[in-house]
N, C-alpha and C. Protein backbone atom coordinates (compact mmCIF):
# COMPACT_ATOMS: atom_id res chain seq x y z
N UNK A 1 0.83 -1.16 0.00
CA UNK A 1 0.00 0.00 0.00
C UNK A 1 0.88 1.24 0.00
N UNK A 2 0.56 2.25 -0.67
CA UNK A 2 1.33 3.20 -1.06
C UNK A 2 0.73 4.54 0.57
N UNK A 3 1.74 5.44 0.84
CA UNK A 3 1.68 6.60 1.78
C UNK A 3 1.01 7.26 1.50
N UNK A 4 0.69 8.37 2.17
CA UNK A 4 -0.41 9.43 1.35
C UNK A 4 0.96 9.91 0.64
N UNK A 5 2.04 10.52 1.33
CA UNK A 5 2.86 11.62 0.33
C UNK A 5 3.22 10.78 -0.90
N UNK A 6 3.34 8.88 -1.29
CA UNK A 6 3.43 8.66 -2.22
C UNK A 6 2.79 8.88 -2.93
N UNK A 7 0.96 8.86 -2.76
CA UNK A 7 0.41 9.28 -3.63
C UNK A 7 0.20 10.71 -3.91
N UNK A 8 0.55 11.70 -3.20
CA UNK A 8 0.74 13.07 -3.13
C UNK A 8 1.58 13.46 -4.44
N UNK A 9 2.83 12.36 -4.34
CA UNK A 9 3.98 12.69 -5.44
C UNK A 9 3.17 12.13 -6.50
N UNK A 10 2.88 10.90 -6.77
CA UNK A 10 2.06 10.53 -8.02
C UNK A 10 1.31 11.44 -8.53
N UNK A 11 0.40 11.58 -7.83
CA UNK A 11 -1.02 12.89 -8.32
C UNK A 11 -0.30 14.23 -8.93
N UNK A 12 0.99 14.55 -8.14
CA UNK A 12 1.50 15.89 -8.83
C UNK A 12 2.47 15.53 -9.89
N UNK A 13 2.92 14.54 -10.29
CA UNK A 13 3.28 13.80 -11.38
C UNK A 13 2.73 13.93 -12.40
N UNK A 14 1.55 13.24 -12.17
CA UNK A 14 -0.20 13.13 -13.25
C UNK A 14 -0.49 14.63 -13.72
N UNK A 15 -0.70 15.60 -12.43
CA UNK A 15 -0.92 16.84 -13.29
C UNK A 15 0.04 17.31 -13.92
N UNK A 16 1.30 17.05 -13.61
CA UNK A 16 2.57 17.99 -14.07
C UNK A 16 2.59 17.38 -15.93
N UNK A 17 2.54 15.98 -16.00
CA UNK A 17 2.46 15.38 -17.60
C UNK A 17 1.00 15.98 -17.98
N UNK A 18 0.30 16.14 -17.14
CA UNK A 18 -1.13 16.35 -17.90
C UNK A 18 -1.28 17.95 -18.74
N UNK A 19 -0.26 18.59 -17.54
CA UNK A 19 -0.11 20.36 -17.68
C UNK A 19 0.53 20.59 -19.08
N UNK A 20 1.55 19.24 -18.95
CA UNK A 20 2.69 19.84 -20.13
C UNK A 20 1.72 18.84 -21.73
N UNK A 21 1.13 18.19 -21.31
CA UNK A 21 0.45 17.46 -22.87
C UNK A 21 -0.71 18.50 -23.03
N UNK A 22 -1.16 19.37 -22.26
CA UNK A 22 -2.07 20.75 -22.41
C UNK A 22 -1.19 21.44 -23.75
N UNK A 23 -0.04 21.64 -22.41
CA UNK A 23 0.68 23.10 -23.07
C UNK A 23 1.10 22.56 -24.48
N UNK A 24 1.79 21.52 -24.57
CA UNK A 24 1.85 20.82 -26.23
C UNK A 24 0.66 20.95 -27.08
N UNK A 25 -0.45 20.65 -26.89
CA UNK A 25 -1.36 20.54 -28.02
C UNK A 25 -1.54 21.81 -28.10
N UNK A 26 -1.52 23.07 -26.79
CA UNK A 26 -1.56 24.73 -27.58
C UNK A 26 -0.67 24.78 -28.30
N UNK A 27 0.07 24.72 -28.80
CA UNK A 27 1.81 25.16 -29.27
C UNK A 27 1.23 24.48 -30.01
N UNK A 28 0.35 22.90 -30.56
CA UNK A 28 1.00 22.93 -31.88
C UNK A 28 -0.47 23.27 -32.44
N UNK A 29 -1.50 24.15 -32.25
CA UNK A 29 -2.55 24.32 -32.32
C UNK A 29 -1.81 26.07 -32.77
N UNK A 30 -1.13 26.67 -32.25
CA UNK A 30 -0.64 28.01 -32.17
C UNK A 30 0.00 27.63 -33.72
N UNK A 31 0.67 26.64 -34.01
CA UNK A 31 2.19 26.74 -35.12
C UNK A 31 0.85 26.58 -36.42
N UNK A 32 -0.12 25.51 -35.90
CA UNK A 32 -1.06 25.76 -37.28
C UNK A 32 -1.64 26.97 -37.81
N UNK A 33 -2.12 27.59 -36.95
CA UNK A 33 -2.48 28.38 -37.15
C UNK A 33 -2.51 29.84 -37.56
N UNK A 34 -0.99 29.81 -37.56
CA UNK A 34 0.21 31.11 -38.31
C UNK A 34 0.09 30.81 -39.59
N UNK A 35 -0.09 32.34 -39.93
CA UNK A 35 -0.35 32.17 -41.60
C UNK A 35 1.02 31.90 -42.58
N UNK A 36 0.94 30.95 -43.19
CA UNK A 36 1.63 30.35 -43.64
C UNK A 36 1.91 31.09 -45.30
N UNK A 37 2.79 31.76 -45.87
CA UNK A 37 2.86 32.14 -47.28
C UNK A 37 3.22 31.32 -48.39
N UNK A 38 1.97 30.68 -49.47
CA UNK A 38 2.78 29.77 -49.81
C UNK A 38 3.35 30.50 -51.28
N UNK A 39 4.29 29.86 -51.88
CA UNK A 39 5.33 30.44 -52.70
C UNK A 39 4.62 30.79 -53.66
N UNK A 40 3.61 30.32 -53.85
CA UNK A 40 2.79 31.01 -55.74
C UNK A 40 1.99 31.81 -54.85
N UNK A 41 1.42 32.55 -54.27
CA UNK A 41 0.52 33.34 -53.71
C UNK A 41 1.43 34.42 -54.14
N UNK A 42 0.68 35.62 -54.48
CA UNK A 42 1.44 36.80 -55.15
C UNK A 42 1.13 38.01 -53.57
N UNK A 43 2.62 38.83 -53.82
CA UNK A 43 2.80 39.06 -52.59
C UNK A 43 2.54 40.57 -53.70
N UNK A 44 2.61 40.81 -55.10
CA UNK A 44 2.10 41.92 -55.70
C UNK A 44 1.65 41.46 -57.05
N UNK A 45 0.94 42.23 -57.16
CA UNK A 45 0.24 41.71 -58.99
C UNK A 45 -0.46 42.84 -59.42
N UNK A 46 0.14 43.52 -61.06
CA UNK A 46 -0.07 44.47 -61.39
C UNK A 46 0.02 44.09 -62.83
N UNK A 47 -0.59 44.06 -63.33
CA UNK A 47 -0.39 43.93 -65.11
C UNK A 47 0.06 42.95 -65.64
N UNK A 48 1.62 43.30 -66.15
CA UNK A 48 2.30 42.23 -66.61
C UNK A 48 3.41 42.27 -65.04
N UNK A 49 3.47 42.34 -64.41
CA UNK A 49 4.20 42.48 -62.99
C UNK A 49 3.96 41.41 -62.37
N UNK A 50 3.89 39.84 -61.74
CA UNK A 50 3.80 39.19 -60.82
C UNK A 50 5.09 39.22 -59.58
N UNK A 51 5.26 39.12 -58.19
CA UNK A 51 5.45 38.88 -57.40
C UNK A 51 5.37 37.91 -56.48
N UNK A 52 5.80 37.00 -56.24
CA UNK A 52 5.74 35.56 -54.96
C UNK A 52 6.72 35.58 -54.34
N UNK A 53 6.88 35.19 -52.98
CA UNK A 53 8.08 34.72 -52.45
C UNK A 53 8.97 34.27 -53.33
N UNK A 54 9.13 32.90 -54.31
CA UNK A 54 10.06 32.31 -55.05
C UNK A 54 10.88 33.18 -56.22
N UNK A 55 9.50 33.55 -56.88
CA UNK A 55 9.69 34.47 -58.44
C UNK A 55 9.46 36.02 -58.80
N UNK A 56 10.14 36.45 -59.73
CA UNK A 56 9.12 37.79 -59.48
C UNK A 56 9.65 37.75 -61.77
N UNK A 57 8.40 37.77 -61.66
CA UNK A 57 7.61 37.67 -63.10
C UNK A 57 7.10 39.14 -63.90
N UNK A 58 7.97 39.91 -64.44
CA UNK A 58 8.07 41.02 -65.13
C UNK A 58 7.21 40.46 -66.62
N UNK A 59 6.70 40.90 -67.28
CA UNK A 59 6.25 40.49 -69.10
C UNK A 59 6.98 39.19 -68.95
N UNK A 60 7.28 38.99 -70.11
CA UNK A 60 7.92 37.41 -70.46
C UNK A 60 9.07 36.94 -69.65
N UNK A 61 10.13 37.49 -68.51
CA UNK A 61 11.10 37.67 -67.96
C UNK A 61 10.88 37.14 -66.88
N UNK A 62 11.06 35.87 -66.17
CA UNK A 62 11.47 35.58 -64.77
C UNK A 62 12.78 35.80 -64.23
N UNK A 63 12.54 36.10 -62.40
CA UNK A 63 13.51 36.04 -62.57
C UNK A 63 13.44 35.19 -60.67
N UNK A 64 14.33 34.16 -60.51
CA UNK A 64 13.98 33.55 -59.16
C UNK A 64 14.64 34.42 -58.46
N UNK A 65 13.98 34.47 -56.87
CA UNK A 65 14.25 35.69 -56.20
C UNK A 65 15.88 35.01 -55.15
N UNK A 66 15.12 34.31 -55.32
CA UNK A 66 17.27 33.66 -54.76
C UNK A 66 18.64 33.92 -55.61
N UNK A 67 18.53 34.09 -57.01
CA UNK A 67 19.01 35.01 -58.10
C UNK A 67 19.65 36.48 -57.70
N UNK A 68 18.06 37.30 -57.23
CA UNK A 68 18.36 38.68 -57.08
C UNK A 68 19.37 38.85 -55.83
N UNK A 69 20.12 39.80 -56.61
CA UNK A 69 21.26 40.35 -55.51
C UNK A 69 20.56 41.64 -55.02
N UNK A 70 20.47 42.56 -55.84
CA UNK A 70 20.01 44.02 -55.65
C UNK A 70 18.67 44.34 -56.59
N UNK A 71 17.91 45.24 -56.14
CA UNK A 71 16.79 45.92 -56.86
C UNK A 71 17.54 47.00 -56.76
N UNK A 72 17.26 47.88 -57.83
CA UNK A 72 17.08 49.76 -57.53
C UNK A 72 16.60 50.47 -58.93
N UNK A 73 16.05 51.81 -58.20
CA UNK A 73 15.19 52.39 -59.65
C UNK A 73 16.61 53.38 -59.90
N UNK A 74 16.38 54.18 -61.34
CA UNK A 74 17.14 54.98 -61.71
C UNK A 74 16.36 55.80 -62.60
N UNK A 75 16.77 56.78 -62.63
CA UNK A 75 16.22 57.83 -64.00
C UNK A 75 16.27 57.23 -65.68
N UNK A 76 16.02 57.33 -66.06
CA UNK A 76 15.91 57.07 -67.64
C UNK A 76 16.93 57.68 -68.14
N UNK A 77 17.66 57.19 -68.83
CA UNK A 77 18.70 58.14 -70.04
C UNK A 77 17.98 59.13 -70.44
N UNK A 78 18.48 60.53 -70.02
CA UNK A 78 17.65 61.60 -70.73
C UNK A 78 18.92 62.44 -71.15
N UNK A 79 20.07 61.70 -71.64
CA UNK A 79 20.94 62.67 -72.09
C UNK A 79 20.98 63.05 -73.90
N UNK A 80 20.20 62.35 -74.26
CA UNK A 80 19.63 62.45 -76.12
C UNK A 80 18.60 63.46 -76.07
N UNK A 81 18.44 63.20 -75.05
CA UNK A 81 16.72 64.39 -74.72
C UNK A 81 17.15 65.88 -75.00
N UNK A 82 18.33 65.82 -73.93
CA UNK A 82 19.20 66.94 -73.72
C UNK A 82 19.59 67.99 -74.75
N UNK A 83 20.40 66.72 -75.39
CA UNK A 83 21.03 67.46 -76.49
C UNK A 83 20.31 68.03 -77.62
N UNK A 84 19.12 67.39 -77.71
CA UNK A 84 18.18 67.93 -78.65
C UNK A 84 17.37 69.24 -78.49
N UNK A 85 17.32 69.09 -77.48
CA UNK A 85 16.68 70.50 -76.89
C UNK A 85 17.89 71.62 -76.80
N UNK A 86 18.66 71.18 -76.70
CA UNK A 86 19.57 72.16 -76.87
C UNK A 86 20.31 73.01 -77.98
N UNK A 87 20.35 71.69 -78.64
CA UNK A 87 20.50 72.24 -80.38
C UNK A 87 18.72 73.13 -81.05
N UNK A 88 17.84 72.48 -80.27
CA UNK A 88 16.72 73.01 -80.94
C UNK A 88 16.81 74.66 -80.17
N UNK A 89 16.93 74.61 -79.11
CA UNK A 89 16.87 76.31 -78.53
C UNK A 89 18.29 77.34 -79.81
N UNK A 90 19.17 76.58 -79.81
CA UNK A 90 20.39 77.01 -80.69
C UNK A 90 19.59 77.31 -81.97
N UNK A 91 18.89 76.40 -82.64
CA UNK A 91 18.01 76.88 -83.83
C UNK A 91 17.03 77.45 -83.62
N UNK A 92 16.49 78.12 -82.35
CA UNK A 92 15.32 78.64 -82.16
C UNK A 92 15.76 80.33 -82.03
N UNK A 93 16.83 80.46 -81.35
CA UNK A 93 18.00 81.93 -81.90
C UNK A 93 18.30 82.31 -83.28
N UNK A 94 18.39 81.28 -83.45
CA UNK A 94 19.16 81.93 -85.01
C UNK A 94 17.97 81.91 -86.39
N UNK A 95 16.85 81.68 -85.70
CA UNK A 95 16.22 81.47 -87.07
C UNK A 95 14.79 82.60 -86.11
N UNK A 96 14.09 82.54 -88.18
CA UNK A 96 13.24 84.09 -87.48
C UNK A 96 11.60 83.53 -87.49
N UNK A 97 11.92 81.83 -87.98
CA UNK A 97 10.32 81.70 -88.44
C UNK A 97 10.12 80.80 -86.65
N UNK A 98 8.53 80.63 -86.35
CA UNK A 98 7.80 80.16 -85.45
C UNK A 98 8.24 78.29 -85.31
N UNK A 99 8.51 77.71 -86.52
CA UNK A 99 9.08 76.29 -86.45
C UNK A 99 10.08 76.42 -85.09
N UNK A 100 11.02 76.58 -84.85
CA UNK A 100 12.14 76.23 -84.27
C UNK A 100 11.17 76.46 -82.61
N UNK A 101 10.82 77.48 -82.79
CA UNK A 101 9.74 77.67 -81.36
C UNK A 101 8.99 76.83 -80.94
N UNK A 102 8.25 75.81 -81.71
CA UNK A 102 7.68 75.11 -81.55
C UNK A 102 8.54 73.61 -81.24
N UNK A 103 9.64 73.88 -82.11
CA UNK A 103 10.42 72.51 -81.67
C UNK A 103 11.09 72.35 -80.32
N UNK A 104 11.20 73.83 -79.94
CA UNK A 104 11.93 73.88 -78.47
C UNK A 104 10.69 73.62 -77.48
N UNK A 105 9.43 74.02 -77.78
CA UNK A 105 8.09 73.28 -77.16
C UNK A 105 7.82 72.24 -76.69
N UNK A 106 7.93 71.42 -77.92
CA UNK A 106 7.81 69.64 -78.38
C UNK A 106 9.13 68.97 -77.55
N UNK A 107 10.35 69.39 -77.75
CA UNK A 107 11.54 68.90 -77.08
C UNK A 107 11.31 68.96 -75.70
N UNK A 108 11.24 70.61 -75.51
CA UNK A 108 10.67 70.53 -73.33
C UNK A 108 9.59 69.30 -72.90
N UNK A 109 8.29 69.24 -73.84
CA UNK A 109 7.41 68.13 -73.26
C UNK A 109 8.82 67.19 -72.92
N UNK A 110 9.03 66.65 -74.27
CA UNK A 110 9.56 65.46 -74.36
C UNK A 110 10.26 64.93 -73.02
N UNK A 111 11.56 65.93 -73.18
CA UNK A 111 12.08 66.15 -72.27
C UNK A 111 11.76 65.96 -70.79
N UNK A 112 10.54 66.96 -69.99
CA UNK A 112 9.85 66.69 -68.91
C UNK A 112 9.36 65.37 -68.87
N UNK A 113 8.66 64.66 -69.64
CA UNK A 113 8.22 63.68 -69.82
C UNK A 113 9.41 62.21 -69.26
N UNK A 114 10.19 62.66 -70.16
CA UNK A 114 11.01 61.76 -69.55
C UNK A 114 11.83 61.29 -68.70
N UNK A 115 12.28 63.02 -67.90
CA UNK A 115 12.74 63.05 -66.61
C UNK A 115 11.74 62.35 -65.83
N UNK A 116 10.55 62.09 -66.09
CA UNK A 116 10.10 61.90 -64.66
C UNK A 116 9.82 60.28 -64.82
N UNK A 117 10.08 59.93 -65.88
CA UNK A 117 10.05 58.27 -66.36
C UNK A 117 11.04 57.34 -65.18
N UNK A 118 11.10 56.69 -64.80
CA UNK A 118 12.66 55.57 -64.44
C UNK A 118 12.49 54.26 -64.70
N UNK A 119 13.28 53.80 -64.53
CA UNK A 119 14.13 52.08 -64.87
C UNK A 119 14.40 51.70 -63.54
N UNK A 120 13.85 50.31 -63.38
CA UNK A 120 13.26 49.53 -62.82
C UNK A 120 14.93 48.53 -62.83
N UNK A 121 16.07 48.33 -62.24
CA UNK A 121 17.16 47.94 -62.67
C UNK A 121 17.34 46.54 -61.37
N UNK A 122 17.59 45.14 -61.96
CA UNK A 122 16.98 43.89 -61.24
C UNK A 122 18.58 43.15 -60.93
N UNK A 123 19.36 43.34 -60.23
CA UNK A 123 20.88 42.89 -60.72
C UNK A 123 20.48 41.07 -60.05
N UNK A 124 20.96 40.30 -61.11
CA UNK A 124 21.04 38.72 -61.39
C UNK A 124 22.03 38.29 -62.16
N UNK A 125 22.83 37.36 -60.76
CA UNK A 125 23.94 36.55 -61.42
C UNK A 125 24.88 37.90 -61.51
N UNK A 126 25.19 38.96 -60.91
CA UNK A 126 25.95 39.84 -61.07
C UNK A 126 25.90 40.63 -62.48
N UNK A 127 25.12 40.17 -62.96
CA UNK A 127 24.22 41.12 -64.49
C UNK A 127 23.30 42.04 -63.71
N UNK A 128 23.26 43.55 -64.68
CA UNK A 128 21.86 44.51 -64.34
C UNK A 128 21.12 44.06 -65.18
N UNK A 129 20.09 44.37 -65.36
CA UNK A 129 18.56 43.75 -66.22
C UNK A 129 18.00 45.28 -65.98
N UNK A 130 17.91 45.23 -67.31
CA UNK A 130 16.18 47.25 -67.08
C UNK A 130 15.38 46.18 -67.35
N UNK A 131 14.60 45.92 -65.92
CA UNK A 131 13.65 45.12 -66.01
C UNK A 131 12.33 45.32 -66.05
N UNK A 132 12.09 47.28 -66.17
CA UNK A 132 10.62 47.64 -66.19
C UNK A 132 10.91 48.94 -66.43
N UNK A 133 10.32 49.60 -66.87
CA UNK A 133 10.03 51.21 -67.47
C UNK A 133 8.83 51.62 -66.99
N UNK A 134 8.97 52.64 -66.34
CA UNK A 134 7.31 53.62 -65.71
C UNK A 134 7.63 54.57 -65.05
N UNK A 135 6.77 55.18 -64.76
CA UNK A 135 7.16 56.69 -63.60
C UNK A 135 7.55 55.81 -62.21
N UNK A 136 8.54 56.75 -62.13
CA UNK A 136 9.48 56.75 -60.42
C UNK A 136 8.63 55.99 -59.58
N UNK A 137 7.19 56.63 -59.48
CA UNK A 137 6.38 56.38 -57.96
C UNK A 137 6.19 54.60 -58.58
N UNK A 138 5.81 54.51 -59.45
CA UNK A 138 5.35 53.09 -59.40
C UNK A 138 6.68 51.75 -59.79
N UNK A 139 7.69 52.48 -60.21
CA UNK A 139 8.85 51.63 -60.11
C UNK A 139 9.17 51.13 -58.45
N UNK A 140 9.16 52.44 -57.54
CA UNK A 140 9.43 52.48 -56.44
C UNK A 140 8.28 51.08 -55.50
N UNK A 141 7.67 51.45 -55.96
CA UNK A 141 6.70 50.29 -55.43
C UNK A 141 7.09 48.69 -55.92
N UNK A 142 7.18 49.14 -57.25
CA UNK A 142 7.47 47.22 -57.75
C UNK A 142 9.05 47.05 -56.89
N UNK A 143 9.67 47.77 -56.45
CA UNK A 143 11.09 47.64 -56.01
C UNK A 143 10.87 47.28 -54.72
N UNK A 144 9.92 47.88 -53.82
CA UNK A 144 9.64 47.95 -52.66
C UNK A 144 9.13 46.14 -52.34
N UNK A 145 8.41 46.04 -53.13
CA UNK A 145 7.76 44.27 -53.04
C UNK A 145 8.30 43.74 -53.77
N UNK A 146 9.27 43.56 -54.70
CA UNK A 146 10.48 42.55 -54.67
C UNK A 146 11.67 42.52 -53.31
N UNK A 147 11.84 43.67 -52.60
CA UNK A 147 12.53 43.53 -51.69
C UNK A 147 12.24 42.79 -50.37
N UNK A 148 10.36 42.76 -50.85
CA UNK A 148 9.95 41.72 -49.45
C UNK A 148 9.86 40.67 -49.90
N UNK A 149 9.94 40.32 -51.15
CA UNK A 149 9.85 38.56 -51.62
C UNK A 149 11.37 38.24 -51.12
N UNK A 150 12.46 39.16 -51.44
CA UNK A 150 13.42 38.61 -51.03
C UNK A 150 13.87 37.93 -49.72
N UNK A 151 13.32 39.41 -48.88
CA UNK A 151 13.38 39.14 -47.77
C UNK A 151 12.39 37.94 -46.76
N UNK A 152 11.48 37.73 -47.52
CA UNK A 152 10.68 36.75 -47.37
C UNK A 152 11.31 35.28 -47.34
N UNK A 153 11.76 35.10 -48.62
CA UNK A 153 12.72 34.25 -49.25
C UNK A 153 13.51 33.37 -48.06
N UNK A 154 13.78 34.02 -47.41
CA UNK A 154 14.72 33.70 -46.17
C UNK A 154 16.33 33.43 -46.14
């Protein structure tokens, strides 16, 4: 026949495994229930733009995000822009008719226009890639959510 304190120790035995097979089934009731990202779920999707943890899918162009070293946007080459407008103001001096005025017009759009354009630049395998063309604000964004697929990536 067992003491009371033997069975004292047993009984707090019983609850102590009973406490901890509790606390186990929360924990693994907790781990299910964290949202889980799975790799084709698009973390952005815009046009021809896809985004996932694994890939990030520009028009016809993949590129796996374990690949990417660096994202960054940049301005557009606007140094052809430049020069044209500049030669056109040069012909807009020296000449007496309204044409050249109008070309220094057409050149400024142009010009403005394309300052405010940028390149979308994807470096893979130690190659750059212009991997997208659009205004700044929305490059900045596709840059912004490839940097969390990466970081996602783990």
């Amino acid at each position: 026949m067992l003491t009371d304190e033997e069975k004292r120790r047993i009984e707090a035995e019983e609850q102590y495994r009973a406490s901890v097979r509790a606390n186990l089934a929360t924990q693994a009731v907790a781990v299910q229930s964290e949202p889980q990202i799975s790799d084709s779920v698009p973390i952005y999707k815009n046009n021809d733009v896809m985004i996932t943890k694994t890939l990030v899918k520009i028009g016809n162009q993949s590129y796996p995000t374990n690949s990417i070293g660096s994202v960054s946007v940049r301005n557009s080459n606007v140094g052809a822009v430049l020069v044209l407008l500049i030669f056109s103001v040069i012909a807009c001096i020296s000449a007496k008719s309204s044409l050249p005025v109008l070309l220094v017009i057409l050149f400024g759009i142009i010009f403005i226009r394309q300052f405010l354009r940028a390149e979308l630049i994807v470096t893979s395998n130690s190659r750059d890639y212009v991997a997208l063309k659009g205004s700044k604000k929305s490059m900045m964004v596709v840059k912004q959510a490839i940097e969390e697929a990466v970081a996602r990536r783990g």
